[in-house]
PDB file of N, CA and C in Angstrom:
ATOM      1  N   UNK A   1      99.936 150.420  91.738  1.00  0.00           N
ATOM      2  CA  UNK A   1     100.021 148.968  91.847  1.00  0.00           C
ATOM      3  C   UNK A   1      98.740 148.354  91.272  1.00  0.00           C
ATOM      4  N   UNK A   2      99.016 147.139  90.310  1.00  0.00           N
ATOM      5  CA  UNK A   2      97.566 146.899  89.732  1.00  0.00           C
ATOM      6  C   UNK A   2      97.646 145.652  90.043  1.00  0.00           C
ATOM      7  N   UNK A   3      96.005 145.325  91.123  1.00  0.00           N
ATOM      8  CA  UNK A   3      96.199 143.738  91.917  1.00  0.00           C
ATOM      9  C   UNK A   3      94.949 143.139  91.036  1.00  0.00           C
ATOM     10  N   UNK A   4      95.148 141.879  91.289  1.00  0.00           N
ATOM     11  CA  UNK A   4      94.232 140.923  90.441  1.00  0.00           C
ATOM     12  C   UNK A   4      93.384 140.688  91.247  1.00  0.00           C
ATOM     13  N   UNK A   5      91.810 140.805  90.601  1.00  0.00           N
ATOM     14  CA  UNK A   5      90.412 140.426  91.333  1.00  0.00           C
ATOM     15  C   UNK A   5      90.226 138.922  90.842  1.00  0.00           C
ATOM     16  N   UNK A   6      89.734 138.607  91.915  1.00  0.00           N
ATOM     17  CA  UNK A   6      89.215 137.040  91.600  1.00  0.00           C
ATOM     18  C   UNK A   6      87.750 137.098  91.111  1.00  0.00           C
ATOM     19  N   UNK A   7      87.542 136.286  90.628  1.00  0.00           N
ATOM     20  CA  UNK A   7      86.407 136.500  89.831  1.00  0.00           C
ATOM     21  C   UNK A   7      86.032 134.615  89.901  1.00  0.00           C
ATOM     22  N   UNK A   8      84.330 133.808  89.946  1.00  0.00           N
ATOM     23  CA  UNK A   8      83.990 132.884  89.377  1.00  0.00           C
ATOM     24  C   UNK A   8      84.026 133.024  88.022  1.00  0.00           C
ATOM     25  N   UNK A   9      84.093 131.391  87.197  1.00  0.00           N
ATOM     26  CA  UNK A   9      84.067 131.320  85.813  1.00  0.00           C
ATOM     27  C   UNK A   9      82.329 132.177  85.409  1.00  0.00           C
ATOM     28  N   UNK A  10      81.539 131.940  86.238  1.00  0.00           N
ATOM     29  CA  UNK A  10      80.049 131.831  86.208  1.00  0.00           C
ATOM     30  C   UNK A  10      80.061 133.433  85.859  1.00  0.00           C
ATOM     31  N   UNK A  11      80.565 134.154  86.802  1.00  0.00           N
ATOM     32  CA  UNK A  11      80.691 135.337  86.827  1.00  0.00           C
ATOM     33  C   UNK A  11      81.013 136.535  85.480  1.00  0.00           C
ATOM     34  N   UNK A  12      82.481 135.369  85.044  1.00  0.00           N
ATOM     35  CA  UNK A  12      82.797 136.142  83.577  1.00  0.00           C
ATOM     36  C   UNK A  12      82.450 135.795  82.695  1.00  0.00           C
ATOM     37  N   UNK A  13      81.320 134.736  82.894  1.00  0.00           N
ATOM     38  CA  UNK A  13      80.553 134.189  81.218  1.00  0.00           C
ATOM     39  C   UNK A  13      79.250 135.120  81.599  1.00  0.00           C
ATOM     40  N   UNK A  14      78.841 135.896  83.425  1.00  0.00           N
ATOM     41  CA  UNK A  14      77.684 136.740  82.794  1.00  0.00           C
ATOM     42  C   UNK A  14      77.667 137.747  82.506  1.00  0.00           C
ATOM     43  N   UNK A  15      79.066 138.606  82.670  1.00  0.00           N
ATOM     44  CA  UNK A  15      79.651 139.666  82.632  1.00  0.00           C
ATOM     45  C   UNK A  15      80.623 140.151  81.571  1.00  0.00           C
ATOM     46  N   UNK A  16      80.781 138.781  80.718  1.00  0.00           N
ATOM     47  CA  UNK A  16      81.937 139.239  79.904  1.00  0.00           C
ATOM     48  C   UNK A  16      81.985 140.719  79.290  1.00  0.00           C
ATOM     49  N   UNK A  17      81.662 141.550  79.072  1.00  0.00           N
ATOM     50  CA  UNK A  17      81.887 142.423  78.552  1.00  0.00           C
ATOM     51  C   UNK A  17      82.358 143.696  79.436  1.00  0.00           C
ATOM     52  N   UNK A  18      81.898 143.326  80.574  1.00  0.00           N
ATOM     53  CA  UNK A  18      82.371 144.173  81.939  1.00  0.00           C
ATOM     54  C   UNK A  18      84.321 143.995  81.863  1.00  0.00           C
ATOM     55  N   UNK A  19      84.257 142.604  82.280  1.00  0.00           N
ATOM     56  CA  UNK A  19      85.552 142.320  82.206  1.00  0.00           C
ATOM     57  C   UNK A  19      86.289 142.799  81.416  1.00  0.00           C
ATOM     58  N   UNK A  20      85.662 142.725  79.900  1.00  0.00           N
ATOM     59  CA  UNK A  20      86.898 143.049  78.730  1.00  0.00           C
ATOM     60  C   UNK A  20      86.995 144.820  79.118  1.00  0.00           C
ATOM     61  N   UNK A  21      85.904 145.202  79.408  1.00  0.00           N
ATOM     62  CA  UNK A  21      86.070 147.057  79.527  1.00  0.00           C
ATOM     63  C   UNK A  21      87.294 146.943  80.456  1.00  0.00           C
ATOM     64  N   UNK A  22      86.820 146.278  81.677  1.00  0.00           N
ATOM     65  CA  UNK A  22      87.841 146.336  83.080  1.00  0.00           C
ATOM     66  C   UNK A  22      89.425 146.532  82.493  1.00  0.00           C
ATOM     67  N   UNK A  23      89.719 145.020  82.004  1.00  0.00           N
ATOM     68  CA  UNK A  23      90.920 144.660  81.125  1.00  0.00           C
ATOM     69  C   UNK A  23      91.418 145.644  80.146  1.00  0.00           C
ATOM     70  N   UNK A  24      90.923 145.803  79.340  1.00  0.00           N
ATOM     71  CA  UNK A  24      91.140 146.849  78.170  1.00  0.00           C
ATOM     72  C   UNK A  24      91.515 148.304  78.869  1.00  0.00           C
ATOM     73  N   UNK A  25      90.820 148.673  80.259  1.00  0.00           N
ATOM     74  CA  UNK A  25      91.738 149.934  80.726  1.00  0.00           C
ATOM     75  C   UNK A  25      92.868 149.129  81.859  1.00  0.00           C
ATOM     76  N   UNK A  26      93.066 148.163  81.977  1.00  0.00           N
ATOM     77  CA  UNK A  26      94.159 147.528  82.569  1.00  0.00           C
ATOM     78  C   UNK A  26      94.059 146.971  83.462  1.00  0.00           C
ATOM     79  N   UNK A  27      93.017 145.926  84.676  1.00  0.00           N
ATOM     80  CA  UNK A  27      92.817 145.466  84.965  1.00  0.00           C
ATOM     81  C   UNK A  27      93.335 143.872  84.729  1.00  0.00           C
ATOM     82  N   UNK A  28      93.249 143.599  85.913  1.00  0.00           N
ATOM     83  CA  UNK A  28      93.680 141.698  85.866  1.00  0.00           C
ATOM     84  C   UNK A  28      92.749 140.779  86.416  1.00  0.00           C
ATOM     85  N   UNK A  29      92.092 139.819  85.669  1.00  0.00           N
ATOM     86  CA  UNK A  29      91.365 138.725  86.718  1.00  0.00           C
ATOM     87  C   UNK A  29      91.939 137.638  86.685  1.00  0.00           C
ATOM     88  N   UNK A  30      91.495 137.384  88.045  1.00  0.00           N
ATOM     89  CA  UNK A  30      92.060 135.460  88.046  1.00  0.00           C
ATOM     90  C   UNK A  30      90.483 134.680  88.098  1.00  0.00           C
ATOM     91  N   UNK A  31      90.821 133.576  86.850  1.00  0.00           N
ATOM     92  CA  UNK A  31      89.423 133.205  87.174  1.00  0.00           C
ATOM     93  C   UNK A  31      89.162 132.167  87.515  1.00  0.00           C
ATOM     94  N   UNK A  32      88.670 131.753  88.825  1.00  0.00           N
ATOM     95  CA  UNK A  32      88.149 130.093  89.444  1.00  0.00           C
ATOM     96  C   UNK A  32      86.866 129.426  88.926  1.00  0.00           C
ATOM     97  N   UNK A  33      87.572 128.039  89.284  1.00  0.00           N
ATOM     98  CA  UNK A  33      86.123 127.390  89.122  1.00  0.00           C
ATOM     99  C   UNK A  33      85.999 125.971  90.319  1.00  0.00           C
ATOM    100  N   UNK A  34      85.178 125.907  91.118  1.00  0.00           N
ATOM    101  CA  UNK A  34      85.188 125.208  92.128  1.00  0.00           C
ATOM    102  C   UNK A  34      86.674 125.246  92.908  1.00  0.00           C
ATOM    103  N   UNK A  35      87.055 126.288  93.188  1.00  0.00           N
ATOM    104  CA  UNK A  35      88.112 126.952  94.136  1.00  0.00           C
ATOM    105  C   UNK A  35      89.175 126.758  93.333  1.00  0.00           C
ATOM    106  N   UNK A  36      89.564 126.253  91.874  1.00  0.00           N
ATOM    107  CA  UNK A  36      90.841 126.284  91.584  1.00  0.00           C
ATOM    108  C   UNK A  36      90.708 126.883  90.206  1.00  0.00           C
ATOM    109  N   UNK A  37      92.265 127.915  90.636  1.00  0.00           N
ATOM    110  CA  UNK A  37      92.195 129.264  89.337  1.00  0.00           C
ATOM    111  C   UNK A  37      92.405 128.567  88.175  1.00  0.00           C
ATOM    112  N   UNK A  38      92.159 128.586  86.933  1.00  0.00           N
ATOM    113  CA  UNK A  38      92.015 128.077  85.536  1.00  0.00           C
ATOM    114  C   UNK A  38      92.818 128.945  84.806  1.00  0.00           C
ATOM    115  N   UNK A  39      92.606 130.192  85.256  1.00  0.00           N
ATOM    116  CA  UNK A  39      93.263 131.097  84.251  1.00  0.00           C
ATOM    117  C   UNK A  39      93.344 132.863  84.395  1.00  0.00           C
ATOM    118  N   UNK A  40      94.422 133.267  84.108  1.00  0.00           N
ATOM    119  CA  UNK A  40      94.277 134.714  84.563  1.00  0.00           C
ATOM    120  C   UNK A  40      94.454 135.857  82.996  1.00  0.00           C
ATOM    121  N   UNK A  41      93.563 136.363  82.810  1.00  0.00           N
ATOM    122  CA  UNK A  41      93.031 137.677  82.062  1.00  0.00           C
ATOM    123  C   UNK A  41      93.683 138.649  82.507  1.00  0.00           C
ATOM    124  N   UNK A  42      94.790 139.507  81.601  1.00  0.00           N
ATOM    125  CA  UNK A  42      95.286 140.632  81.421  1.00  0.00           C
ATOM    126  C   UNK A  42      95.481 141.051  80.308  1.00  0.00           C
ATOM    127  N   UNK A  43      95.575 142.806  80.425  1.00  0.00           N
ATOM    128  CA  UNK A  43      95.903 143.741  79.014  1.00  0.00           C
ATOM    129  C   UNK A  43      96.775 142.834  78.086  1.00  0.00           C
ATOM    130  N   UNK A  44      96.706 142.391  76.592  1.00  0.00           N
ATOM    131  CA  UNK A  44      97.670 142.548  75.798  1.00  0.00           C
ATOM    132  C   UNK A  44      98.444 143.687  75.429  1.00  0.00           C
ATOM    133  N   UNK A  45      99.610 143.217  75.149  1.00  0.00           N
ATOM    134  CA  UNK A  45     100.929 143.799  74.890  1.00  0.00           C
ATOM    135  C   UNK A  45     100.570 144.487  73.347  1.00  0.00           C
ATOM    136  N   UNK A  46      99.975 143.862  72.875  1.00  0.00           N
ATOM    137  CA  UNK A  46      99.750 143.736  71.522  1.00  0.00           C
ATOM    138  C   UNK A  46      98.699 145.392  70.920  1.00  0.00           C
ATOM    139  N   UNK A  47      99.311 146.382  70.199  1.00  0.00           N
ATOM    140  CA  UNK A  47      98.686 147.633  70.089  1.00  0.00           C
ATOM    141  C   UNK A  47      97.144 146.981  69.701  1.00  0.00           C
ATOM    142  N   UNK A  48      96.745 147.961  69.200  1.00  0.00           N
ATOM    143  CA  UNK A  48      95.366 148.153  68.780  1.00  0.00           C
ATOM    144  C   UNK A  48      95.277 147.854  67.571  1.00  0.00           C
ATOM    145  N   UNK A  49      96.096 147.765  66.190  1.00  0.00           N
ATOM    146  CA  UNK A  49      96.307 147.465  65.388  1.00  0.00           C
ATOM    147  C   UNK A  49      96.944 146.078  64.948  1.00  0.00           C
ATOM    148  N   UNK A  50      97.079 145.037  66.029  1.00  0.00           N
ATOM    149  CA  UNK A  50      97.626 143.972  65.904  1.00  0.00           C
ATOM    150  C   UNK A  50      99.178 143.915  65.839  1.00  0.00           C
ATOM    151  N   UNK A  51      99.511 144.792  65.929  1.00  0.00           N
ATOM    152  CA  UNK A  51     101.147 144.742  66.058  1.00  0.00           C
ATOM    153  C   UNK A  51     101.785 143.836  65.311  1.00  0.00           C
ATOM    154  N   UNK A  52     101.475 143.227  64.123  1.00  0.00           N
ATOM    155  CA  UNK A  52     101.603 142.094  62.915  1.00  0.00           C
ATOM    156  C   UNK A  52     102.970 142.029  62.930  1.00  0.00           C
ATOM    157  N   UNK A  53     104.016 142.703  62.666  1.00  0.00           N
ATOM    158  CA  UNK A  53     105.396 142.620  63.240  1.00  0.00           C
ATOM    159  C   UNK A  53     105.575 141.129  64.040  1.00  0.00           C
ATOM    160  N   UNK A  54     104.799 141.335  65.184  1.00  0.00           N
ATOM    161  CA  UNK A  54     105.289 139.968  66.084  1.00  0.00           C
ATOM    162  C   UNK A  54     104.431 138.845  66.179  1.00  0.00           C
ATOM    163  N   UNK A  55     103.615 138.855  65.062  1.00  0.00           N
ATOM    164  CA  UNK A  55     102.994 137.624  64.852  1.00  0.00           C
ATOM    165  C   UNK A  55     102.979 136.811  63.483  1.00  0.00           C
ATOM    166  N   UNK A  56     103.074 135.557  63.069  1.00  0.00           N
ATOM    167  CA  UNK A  56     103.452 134.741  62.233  1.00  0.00           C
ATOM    168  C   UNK A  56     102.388 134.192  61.924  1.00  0.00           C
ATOM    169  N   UNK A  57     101.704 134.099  60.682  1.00  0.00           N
ATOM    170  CA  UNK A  57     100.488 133.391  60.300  1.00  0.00           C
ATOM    171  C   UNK A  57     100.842 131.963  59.554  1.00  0.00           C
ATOM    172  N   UNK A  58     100.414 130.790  60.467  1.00  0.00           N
ATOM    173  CA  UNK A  58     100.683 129.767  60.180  1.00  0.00           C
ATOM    174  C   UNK A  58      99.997 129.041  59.456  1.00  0.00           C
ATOM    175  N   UNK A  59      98.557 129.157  59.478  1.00  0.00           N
ATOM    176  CA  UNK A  59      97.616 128.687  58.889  1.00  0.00           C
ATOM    177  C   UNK A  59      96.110 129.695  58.355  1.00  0.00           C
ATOM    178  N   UNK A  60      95.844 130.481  57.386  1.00  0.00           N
ATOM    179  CA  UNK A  60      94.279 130.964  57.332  1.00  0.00           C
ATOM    180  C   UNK A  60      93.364 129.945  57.020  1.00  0.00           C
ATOM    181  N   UNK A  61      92.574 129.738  58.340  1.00  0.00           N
ATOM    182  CA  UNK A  61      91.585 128.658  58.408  1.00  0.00           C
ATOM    183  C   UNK A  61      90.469 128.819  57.347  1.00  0.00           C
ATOM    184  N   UNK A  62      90.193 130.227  57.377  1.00  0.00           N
ATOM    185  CA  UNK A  62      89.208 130.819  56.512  1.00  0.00           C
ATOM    186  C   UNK A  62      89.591 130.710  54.992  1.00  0.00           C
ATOM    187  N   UNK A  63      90.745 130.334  54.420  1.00  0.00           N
ATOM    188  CA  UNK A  63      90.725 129.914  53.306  1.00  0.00           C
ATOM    189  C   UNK A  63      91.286 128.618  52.866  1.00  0.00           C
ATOM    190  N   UNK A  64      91.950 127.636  54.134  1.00  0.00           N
ATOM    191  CA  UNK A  64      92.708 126.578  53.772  1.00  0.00           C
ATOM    192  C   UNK A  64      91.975 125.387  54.512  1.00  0.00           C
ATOM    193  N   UNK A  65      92.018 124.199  53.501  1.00  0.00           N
ATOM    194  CA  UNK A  65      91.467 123.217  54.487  1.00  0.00           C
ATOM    195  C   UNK A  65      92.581 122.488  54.726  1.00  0.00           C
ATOM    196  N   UNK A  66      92.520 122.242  55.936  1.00  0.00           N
ATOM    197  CA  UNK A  66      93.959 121.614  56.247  1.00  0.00           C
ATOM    198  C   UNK A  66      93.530 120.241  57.238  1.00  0.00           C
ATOM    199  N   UNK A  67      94.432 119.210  57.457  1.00  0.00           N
ATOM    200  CA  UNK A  67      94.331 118.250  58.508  1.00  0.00           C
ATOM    201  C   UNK A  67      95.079 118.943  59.921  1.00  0.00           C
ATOM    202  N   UNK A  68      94.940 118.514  61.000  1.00  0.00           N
ATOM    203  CA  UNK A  68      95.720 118.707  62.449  1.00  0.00           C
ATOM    204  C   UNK A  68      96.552 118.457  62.118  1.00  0.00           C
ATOM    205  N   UNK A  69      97.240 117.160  61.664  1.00  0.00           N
ATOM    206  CA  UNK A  69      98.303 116.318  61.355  1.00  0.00           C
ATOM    207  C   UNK A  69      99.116 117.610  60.292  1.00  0.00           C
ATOM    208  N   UNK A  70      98.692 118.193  59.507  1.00  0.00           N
ATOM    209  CA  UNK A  70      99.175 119.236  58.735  1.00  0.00           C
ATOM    210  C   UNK A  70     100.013 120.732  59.257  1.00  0.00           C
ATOM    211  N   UNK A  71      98.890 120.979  59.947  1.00  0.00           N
ATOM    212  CA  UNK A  71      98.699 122.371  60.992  1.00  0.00           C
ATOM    213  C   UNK A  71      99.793 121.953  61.789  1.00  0.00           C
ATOM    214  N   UNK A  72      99.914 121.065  62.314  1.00  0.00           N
ATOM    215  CA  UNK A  72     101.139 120.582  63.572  1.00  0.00           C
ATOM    216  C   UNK A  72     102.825 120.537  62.715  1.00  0.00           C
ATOM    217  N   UNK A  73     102.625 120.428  61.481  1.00  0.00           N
ATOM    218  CA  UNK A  73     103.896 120.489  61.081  1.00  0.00           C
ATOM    219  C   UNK A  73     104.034 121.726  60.619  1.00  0.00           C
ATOM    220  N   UNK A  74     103.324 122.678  60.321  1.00  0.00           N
ATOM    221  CA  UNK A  74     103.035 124.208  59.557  1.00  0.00           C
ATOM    222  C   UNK A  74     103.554 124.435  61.378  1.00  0.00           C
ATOM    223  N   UNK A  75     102.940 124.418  62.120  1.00  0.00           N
ATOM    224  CA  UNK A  75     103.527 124.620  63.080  1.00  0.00           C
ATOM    225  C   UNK A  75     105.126 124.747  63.922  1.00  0.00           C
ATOM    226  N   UNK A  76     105.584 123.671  63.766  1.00  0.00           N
ATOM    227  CA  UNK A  76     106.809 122.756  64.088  1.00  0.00           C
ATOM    228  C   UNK A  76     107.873 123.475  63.328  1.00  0.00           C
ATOM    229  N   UNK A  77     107.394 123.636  62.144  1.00  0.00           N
ATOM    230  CA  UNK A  77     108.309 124.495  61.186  1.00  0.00           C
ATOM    231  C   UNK A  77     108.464 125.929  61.200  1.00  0.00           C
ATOM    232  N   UNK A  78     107.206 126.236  61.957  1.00  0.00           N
ATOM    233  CA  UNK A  78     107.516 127.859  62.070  1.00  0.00           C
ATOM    234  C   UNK A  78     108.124 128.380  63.261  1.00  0.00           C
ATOM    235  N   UNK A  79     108.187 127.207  64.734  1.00  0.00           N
ATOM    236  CA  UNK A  79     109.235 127.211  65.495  1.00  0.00           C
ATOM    237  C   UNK A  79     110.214 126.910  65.638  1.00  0.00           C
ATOM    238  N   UNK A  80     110.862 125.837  64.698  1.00  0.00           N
ATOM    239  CA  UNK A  80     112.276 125.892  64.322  1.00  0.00           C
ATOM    240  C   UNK A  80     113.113 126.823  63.694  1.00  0.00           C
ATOM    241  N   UNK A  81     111.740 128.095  62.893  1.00  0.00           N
ATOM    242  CA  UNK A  81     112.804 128.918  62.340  1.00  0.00           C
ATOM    243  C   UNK A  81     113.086 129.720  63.163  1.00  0.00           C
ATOM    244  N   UNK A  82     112.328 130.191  64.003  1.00  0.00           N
ATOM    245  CA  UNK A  82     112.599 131.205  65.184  1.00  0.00           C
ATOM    246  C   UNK A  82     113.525 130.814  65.987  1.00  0.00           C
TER     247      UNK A  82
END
């Protein structure tokens, strides 16, 4: 059975790298900030190799300059085809 540790935000910005080890062998955190959880950290599904199969590249930032207003329809369009 794999249970989720709570963790402060404070905690995994001083530790991050603890966490990702934790995570990466399969671990779960939930992480608070002034008593309310923000967000919970678990293993990706996703191999080690990016599993590119199930991901769709909508935009390379690193070579395109684009507007939001742009990106949101590059977007829009790549969930209508799915």
């Amino acid at each position: 059975m794999n249970t989720t540790t709570i963790i402060k935000s404070r905690d995994l910005r001083d530790n991050m790298q603890g966490v990702a080890d934790a995570v990466a062998q399969g671990k779960s955190f939930l992480v608070m900030k002034q008593s309310k959880p923000l967000f919970k950290i678990i293993k990706s599904d996703v191999d080690e190799w990016g599993d590119k199969g199930n991901w769709t590249t909508v935009v390379d930032f690193e070579k395109d300059d684009i507007t939001v207003d742009d990106f949101m329809k590059k977007l829009k369009k790549v969930q209508n085809e799915r």
